[in-house]
PDB file of N, CA and C in Angstrom:
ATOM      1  N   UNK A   1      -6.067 -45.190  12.371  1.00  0.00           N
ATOM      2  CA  UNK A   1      -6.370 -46.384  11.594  1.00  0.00           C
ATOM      3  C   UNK A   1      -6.182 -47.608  12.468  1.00  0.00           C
ATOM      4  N   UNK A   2      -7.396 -48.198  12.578  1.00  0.00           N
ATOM      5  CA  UNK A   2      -7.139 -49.594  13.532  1.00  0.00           C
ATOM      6  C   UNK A   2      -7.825 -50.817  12.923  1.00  0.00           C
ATOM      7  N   UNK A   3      -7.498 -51.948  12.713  1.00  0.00           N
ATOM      8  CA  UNK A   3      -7.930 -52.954  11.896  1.00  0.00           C
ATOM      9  C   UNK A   3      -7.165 -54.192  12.922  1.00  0.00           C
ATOM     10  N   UNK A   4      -8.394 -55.254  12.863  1.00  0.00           N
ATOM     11  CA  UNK A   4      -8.278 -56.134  14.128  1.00  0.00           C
ATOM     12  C   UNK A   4      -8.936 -57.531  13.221  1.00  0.00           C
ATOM     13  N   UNK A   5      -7.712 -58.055  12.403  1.00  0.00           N
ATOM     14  CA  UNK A   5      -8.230 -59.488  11.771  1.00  0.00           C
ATOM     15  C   UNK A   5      -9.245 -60.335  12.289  1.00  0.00           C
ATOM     16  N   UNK A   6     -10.103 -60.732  11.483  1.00  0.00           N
ATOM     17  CA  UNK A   6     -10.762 -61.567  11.963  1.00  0.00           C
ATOM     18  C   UNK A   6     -10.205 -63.150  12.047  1.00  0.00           C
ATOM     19  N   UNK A   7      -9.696 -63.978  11.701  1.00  0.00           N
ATOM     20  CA  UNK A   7      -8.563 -64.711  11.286  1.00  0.00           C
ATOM     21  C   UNK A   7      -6.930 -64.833  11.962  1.00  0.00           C
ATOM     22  N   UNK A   8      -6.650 -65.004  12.660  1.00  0.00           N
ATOM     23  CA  UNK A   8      -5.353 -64.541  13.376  1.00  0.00           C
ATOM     24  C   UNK A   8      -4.248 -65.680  12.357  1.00  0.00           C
ATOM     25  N   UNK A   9      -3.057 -65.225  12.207  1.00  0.00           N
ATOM     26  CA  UNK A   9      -2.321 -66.297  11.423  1.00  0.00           C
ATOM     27  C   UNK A   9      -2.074 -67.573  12.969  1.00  0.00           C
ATOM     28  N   UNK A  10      -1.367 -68.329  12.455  1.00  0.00           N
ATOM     29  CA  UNK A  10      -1.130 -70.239  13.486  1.00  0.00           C
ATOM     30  C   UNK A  10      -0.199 -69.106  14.812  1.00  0.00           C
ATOM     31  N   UNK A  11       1.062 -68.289  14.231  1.00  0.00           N
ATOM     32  CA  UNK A  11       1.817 -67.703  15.259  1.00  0.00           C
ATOM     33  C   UNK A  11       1.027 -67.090  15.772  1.00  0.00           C
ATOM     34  N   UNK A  12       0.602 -66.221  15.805  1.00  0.00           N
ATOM     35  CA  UNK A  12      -0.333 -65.259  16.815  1.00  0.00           C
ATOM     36  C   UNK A  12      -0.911 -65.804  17.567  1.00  0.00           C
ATOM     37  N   UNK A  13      -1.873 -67.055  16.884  1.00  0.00           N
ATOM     38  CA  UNK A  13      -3.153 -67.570  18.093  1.00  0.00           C
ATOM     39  C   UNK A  13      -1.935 -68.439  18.993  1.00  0.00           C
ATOM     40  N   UNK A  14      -0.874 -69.343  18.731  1.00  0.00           N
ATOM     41  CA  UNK A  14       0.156 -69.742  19.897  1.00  0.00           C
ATOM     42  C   UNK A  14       0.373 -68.645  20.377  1.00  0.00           C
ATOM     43  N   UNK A  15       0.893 -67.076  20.114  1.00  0.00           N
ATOM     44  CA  UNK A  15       1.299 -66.543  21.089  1.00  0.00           C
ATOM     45  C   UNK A  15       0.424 -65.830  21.651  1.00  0.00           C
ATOM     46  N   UNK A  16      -1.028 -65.722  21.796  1.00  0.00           N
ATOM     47  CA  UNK A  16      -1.890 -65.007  22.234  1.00  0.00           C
ATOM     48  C   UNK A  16      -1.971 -66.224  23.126  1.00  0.00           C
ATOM     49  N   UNK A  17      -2.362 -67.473  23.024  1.00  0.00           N
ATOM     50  CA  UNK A  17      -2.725 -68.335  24.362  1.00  0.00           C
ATOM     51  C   UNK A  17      -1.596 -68.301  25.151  1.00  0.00           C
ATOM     52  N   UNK A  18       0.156 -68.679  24.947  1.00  0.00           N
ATOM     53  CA  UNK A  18       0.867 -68.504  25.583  1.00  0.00           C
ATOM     54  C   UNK A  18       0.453 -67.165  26.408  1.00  0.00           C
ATOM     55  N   UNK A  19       0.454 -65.870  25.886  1.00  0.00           N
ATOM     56  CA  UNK A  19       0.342 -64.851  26.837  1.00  0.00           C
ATOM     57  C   UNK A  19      -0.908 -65.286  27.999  1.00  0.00           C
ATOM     58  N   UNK A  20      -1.822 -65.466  27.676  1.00  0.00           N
ATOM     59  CA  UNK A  20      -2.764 -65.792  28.475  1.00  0.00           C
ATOM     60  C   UNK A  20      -2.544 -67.358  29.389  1.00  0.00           C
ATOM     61  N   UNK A  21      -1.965 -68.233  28.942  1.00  0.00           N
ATOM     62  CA  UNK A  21      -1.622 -68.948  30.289  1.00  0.00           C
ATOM     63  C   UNK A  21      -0.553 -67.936  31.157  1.00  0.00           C
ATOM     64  N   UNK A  22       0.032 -66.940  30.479  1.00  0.00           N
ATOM     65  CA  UNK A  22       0.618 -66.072  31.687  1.00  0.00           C
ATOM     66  C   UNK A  22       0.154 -65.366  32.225  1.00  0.00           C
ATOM     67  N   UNK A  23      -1.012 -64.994  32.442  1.00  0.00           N
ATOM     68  CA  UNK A  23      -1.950 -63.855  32.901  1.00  0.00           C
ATOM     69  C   UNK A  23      -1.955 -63.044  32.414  1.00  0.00           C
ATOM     70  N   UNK A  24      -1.422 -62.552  31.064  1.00  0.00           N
ATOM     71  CA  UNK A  24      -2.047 -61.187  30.402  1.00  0.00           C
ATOM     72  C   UNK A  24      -3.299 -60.990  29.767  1.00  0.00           C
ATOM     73  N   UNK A  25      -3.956 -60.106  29.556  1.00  0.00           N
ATOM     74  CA  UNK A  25      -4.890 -59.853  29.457  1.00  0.00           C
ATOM     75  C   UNK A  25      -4.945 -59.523  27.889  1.00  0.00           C
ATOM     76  N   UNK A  26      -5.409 -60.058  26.635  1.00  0.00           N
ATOM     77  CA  UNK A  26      -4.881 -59.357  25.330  1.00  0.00           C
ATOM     78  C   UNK A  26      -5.760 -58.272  25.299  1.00  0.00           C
ATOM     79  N   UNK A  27      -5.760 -56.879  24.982  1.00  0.00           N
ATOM     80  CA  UNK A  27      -6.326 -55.703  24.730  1.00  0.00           C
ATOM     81  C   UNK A  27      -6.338 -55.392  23.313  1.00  0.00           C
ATOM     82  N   UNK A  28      -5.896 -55.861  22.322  1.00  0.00           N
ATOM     83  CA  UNK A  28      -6.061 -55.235  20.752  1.00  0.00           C
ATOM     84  C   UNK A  28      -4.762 -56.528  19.980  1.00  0.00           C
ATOM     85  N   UNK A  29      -5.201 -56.458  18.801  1.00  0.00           N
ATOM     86  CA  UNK A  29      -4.378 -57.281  17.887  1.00  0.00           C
ATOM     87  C   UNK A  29      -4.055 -56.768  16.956  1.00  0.00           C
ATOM     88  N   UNK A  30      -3.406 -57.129  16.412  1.00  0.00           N
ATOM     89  CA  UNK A  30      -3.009 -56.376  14.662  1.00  0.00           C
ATOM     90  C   UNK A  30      -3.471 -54.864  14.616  1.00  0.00           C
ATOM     91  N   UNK A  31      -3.012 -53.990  15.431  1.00  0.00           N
ATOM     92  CA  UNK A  31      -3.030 -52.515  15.366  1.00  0.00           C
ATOM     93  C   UNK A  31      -1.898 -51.370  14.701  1.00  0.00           C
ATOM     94  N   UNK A  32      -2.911 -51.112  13.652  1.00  0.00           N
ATOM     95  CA  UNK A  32      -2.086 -50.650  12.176  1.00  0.00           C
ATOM     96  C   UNK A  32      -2.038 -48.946  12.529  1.00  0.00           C
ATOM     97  N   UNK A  33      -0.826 -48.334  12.251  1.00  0.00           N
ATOM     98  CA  UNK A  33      -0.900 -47.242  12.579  1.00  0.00           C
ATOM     99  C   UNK A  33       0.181 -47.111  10.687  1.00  0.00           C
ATOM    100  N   UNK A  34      -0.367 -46.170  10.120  1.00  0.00           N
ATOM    101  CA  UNK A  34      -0.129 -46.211   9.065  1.00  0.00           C
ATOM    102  C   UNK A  34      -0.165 -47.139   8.005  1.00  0.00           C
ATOM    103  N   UNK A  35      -0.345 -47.710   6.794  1.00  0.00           N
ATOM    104  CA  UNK A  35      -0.072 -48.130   6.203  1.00  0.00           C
ATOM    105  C   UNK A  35       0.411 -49.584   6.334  1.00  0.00           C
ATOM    106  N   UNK A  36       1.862 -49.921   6.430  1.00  0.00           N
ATOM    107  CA  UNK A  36       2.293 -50.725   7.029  1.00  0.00           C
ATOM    108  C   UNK A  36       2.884 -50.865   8.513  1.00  0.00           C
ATOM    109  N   UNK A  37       2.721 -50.346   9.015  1.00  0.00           N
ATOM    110  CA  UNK A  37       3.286 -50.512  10.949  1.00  0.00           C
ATOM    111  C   UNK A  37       2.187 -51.259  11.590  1.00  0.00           C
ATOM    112  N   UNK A  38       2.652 -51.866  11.749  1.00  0.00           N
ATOM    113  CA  UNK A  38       1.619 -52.754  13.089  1.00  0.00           C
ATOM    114  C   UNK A  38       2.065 -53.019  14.130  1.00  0.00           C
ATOM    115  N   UNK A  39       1.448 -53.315  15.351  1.00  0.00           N
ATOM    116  CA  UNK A  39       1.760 -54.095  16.577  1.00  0.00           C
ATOM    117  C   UNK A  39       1.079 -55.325  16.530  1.00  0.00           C
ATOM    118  N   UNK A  40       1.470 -56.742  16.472  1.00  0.00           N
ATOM    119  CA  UNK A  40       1.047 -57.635  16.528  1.00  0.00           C
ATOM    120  C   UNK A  40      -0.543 -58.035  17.799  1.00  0.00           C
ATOM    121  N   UNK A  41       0.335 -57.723  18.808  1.00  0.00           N
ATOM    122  CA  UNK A  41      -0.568 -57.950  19.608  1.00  0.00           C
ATOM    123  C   UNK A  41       0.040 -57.152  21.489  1.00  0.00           C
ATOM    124  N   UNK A  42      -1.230 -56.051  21.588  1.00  0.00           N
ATOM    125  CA  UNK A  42      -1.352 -55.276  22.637  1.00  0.00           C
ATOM    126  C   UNK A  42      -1.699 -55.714  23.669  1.00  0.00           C
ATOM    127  N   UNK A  43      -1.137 -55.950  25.256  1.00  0.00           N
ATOM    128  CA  UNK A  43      -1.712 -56.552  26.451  1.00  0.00           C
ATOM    129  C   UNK A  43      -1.663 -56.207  27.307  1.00  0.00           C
ATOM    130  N   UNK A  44      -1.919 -56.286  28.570  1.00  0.00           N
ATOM    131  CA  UNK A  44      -1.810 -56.055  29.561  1.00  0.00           C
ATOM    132  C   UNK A  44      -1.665 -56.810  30.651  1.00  0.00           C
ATOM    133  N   UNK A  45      -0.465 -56.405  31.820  1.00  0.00           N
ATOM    134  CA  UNK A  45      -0.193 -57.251  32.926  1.00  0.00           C
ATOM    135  C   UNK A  45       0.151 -56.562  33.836  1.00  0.00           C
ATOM    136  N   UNK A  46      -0.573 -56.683  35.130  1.00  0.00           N
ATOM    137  CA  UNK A  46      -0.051 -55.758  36.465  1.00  0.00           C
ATOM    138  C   UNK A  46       0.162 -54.156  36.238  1.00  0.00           C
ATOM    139  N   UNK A  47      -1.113 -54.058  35.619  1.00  0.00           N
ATOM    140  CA  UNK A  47      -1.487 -52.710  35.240  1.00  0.00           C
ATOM    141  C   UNK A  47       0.281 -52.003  34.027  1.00  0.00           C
ATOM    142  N   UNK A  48       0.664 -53.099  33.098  1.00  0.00           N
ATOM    143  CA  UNK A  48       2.223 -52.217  32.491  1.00  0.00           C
ATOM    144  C   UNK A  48       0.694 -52.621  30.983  1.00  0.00           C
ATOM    145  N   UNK A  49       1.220 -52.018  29.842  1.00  0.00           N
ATOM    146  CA  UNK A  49       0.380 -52.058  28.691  1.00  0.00           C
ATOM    147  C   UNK A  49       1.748 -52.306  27.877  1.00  0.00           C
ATOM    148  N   UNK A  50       1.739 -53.438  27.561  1.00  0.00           N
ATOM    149  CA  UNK A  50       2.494 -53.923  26.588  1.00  0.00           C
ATOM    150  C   UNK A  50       2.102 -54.573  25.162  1.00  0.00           C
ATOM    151  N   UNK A  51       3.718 -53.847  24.437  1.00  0.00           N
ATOM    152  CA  UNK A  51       3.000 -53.779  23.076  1.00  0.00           C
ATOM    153  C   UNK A  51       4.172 -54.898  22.466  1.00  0.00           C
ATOM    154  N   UNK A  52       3.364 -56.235  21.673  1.00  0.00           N
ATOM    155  CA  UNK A  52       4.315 -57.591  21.431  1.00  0.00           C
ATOM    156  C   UNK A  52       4.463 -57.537  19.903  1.00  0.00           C
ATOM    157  N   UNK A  53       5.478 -57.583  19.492  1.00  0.00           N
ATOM    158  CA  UNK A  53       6.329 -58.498  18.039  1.00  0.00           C
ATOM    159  C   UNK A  53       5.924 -59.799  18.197  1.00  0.00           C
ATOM    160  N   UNK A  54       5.249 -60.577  17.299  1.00  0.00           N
ATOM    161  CA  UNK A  54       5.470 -62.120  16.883  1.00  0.00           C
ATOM    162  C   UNK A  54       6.250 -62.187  15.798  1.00  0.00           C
ATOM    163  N   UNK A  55       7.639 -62.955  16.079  1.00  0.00           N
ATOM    164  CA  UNK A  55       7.952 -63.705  14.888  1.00  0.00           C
ATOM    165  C   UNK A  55       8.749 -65.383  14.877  1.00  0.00           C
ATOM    166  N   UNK A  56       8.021 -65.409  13.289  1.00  0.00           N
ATOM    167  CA  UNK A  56       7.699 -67.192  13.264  1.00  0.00           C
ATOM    168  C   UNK A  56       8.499 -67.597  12.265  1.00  0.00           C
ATOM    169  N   UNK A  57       9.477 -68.596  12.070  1.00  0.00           N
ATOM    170  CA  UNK A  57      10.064 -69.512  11.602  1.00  0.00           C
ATOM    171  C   UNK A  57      10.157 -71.057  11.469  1.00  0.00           C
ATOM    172  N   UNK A  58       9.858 -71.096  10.501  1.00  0.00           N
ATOM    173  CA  UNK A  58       9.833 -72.920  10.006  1.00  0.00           C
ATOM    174  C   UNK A  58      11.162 -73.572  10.531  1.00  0.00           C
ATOM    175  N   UNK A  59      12.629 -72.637   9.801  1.00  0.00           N
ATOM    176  CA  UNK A  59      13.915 -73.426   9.621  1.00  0.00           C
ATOM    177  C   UNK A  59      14.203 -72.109   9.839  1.00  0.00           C
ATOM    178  N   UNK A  60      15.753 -72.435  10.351  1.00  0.00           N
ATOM    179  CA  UNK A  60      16.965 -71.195  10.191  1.00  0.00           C
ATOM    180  C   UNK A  60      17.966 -71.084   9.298  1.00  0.00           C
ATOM    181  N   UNK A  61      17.338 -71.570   7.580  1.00  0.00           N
ATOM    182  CA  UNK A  61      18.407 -71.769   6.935  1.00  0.00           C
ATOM    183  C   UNK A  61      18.653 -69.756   6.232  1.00  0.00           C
ATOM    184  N   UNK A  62      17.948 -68.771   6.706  1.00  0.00           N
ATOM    185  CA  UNK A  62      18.030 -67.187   6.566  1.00  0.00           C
ATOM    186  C   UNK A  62      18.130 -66.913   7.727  1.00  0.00           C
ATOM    187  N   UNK A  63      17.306 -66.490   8.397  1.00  0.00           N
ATOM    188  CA  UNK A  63      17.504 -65.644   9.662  1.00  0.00           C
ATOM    189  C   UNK A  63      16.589 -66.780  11.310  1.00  0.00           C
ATOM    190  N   UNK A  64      17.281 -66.190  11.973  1.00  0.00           N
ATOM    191  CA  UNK A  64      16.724 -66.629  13.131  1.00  0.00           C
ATOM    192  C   UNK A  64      15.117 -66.157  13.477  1.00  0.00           C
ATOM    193  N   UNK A  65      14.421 -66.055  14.141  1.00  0.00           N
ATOM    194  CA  UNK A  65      13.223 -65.045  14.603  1.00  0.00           C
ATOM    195  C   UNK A  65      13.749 -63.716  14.833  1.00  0.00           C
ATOM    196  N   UNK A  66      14.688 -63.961  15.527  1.00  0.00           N
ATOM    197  CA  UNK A  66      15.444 -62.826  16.354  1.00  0.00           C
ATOM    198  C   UNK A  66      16.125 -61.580  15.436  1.00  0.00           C
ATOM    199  N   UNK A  67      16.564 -62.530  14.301  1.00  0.00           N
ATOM    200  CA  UNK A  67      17.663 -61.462  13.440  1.00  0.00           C
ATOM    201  C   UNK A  67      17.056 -61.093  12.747  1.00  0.00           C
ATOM    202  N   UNK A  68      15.764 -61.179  12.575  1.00  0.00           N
ATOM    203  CA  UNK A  68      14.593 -60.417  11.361  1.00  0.00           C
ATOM    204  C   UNK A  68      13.969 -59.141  11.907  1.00  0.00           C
ATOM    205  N   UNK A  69      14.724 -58.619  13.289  1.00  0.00           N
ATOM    206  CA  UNK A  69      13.761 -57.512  13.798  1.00  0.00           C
ATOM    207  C   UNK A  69      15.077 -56.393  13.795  1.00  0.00           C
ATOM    208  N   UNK A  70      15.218 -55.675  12.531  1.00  0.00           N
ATOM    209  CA  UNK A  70      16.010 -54.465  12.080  1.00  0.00           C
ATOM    210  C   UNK A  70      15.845 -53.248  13.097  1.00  0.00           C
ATOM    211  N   UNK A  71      16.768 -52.472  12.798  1.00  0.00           N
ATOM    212  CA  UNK A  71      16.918 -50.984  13.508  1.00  0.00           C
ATOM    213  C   UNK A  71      15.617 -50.719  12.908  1.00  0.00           C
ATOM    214  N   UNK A  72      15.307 -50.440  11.544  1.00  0.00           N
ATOM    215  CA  UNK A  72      14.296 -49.714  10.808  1.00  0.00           C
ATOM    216  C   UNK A  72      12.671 -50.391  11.210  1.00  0.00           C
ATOM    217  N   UNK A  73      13.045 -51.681  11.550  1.00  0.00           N
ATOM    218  CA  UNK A  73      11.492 -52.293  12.565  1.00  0.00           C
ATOM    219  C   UNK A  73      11.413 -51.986  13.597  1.00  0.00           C
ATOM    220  N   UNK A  74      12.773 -51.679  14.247  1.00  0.00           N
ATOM    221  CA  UNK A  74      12.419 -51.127  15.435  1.00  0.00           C
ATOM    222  C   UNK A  74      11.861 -49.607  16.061  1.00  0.00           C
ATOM    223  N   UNK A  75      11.979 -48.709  14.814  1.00  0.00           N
ATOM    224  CA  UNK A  75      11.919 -47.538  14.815  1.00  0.00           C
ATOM    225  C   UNK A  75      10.506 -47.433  14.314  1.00  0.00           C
ATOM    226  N   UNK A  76       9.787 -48.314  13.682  1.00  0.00           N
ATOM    227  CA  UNK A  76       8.438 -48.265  13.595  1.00  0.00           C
ATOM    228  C   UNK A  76       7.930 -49.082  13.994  1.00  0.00           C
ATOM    229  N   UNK A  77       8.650 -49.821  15.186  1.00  0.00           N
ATOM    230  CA  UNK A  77       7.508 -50.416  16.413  1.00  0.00           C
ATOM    231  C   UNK A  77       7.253 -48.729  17.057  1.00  0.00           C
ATOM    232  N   UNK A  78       8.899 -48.009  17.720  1.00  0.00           N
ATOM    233  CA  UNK A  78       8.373 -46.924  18.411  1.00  0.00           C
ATOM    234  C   UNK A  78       7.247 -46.174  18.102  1.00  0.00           C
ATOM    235  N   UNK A  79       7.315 -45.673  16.391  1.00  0.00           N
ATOM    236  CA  UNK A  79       6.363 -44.684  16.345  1.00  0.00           C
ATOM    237  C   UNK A  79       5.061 -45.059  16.051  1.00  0.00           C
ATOM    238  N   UNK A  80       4.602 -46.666  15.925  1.00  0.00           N
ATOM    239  CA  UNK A  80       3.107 -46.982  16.385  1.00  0.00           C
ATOM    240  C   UNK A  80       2.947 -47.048  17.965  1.00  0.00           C
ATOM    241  N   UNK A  81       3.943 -47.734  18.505  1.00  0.00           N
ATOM    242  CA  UNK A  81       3.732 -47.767  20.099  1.00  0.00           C
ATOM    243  C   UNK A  81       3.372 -45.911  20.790  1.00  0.00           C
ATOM    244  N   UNK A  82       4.262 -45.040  20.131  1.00  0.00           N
ATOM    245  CA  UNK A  82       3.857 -43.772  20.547  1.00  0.00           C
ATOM    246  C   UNK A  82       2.714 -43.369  20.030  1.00  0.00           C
ATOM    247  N   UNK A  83       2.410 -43.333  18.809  1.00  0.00           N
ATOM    248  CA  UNK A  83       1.057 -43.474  18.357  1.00  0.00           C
ATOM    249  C   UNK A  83      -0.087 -43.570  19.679  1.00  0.00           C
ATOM    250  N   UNK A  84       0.260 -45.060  19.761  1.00  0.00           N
ATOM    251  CA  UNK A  84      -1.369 -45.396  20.776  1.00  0.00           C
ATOM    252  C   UNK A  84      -0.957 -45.152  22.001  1.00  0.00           C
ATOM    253  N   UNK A  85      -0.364 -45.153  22.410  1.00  0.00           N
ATOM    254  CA  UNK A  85      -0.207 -44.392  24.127  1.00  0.00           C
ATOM    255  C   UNK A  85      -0.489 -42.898  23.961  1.00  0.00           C
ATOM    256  N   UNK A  86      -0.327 -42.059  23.253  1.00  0.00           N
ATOM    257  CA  UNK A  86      -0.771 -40.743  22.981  1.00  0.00           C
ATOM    258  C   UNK A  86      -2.379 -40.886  22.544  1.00  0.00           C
ATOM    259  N   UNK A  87      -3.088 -41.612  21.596  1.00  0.00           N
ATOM    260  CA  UNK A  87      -4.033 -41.662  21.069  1.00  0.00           C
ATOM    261  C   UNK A  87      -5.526 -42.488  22.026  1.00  0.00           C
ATOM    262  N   UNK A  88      -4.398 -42.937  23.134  1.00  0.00           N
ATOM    263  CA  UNK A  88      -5.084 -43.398  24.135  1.00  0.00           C
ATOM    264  C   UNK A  88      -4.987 -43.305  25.594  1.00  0.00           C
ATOM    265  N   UNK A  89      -4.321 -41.987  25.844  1.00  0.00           N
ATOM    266  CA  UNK A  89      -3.892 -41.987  27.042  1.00  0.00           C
ATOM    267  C   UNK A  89      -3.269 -42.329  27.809  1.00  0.00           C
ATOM    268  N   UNK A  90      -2.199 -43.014  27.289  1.00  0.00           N
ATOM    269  CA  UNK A  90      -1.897 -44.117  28.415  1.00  0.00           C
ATOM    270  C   UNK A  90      -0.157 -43.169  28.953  1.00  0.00           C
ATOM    271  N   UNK A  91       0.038 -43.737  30.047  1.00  0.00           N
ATOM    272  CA  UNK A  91       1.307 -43.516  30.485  1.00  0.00           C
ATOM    273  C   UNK A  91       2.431 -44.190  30.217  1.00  0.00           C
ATOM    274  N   UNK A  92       3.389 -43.247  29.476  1.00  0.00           N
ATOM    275  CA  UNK A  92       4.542 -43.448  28.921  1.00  0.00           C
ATOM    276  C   UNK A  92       5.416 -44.535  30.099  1.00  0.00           C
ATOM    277  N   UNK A  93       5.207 -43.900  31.254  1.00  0.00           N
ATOM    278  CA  UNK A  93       6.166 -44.968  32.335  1.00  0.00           C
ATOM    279  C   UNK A  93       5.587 -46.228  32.747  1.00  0.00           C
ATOM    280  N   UNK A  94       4.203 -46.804  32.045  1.00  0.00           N
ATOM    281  CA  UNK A  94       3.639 -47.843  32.308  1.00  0.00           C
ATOM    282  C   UNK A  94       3.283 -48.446  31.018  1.00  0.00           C
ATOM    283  N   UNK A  95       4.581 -48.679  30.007  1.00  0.00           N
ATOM    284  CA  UNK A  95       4.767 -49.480  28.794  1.00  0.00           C
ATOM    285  C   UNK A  95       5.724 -50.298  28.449  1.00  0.00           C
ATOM    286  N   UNK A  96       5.613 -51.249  27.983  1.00  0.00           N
ATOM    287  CA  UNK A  96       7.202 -52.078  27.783  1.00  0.00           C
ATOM    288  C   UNK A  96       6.789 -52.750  26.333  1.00  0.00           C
ATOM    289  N   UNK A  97       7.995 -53.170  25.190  1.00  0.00           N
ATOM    290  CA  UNK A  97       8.243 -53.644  24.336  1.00  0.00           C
ATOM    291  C   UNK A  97       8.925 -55.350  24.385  1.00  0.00           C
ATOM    292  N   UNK A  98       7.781 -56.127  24.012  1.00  0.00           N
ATOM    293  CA  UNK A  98       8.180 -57.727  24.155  1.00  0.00           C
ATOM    294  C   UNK A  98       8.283 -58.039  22.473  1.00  0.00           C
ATOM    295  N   UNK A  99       9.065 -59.231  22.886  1.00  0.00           N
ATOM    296  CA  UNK A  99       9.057 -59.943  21.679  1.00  0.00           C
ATOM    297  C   UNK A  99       8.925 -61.608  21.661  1.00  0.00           C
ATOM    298  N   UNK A 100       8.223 -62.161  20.717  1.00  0.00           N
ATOM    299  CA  UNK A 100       7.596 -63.262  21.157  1.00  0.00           C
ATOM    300  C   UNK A 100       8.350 -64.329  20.307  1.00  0.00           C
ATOM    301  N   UNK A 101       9.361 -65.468  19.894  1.00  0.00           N
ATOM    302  CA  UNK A 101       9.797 -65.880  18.869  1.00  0.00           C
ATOM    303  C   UNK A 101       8.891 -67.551  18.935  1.00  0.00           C
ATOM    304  N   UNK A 102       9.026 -67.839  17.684  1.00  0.00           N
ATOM    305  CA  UNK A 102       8.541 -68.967  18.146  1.00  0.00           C
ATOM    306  C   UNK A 102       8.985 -69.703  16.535  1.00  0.00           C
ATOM    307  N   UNK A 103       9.586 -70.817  17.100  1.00  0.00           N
ATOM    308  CA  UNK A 103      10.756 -71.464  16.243  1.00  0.00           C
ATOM    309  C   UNK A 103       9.817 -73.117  15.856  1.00  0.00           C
ATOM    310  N   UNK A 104       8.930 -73.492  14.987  1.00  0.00           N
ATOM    311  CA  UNK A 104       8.284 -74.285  14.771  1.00  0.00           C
ATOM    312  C   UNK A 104       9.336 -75.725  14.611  1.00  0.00           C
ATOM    313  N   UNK A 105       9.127 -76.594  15.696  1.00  0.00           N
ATOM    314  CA  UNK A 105      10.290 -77.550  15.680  1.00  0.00           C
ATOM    315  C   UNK A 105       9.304 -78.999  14.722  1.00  0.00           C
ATOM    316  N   UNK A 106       9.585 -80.323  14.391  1.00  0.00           N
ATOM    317  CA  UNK A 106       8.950 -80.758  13.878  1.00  0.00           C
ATOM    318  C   UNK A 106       7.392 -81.423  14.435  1.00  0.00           C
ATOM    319  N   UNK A 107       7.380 -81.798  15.388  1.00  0.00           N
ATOM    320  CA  UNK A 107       6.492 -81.927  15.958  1.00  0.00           C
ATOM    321  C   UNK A 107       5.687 -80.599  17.394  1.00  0.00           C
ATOM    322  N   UNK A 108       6.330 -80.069  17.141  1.00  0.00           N
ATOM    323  CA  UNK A 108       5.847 -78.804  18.317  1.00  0.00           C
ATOM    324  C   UNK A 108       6.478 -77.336  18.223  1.00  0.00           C
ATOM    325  N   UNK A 109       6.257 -76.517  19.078  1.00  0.00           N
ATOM    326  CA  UNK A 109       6.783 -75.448  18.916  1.00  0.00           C
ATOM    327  C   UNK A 109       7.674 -75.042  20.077  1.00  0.00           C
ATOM    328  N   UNK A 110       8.815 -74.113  19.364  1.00  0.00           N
ATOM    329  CA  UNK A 110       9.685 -73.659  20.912  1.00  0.00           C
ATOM    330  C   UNK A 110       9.476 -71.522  20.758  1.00  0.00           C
ATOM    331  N   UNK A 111       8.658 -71.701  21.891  1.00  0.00           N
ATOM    332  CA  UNK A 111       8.315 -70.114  22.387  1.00  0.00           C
ATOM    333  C   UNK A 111       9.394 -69.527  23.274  1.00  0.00           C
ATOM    334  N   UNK A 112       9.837 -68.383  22.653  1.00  0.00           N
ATOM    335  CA  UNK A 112      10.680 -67.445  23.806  1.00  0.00           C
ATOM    336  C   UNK A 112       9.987 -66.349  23.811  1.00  0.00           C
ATOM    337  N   UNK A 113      10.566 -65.788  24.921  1.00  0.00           N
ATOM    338  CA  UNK A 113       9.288 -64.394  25.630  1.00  0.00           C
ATOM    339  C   UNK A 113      10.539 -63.562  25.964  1.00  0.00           C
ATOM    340  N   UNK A 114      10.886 -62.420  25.051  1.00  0.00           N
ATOM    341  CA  UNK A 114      11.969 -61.391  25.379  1.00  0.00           C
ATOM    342  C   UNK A 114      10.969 -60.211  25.860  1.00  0.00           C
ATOM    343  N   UNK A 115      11.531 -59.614  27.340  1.00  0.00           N
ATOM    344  CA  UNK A 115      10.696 -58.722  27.879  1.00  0.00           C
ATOM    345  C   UNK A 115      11.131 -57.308  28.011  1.00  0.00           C
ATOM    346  N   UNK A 116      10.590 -56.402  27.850  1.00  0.00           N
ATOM    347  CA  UNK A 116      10.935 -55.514  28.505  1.00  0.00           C
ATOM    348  C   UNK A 116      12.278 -54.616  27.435  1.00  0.00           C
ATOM    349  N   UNK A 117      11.953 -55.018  26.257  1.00  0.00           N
ATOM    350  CA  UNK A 117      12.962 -54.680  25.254  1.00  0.00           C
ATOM    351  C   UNK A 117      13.151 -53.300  25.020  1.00  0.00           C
ATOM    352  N   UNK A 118      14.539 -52.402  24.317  1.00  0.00           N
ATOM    353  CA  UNK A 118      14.442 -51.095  24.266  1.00  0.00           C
ATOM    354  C   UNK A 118      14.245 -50.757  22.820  1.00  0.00           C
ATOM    355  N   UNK A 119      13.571 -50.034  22.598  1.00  0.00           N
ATOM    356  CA  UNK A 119      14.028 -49.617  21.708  1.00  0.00           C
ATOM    357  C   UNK A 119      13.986 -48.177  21.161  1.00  0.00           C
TER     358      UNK A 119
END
């Protein structure tokens, strides 16, 4: 099951250009592997295929960006990320897990780029 919005929400299209003033290459967006599991957005850099979390916050009066990504999200980032590296060939030792936060300040935005995450 793969479904690729036509429409990207405000976070995504900031963190899809951010990635791309970094040289990644975006390869797939909103890639649904069941029901509800998604990968926000799939890329590529220096031949690694990385698979990105966006998350977006107005205020921190609940959670940070950061503290909204659970054991139980993290366990179904793995099993879509295994999903498409199996479903597409790709090599397990040439994948990494990012996370993209992006904290909407009043006039602009503040982007962090966590790389290379485990999970």
């Amino acid at each position: 099951m793969q479904s690729t919005k036509k429409t990207w929400d405000t976070w995504e299209i900031i963190a899809i250009k951010y990635l791309q003033k970094h040289w990644y290459n975006i390869t797939d967006t909103n890639f649904k592997f069941w029901r509800f599991w998604e990968i926000d957005i799939i890329a590529s850099i220096n031949w690694v295929t990385t698979f990105i979390e966006v998350k977006y916050r107005t205020n921190l009066k609940y959670w940070t960006p950061e503290e909204s990504i659970t054991k139980y999200k993290l366990h179904k980032f793995k099993r879509t990320i295994d999903y498409y590296v199996v479903k597409n060939n790709l090599d397990f030792e040439k994948i990494r897990f990012d996370v993209i936060t992006i904290l909407k300040w009043p006039q602009s935005y503040k982007v962090t780029h966590y790389k290379n995450l485990e999970i």
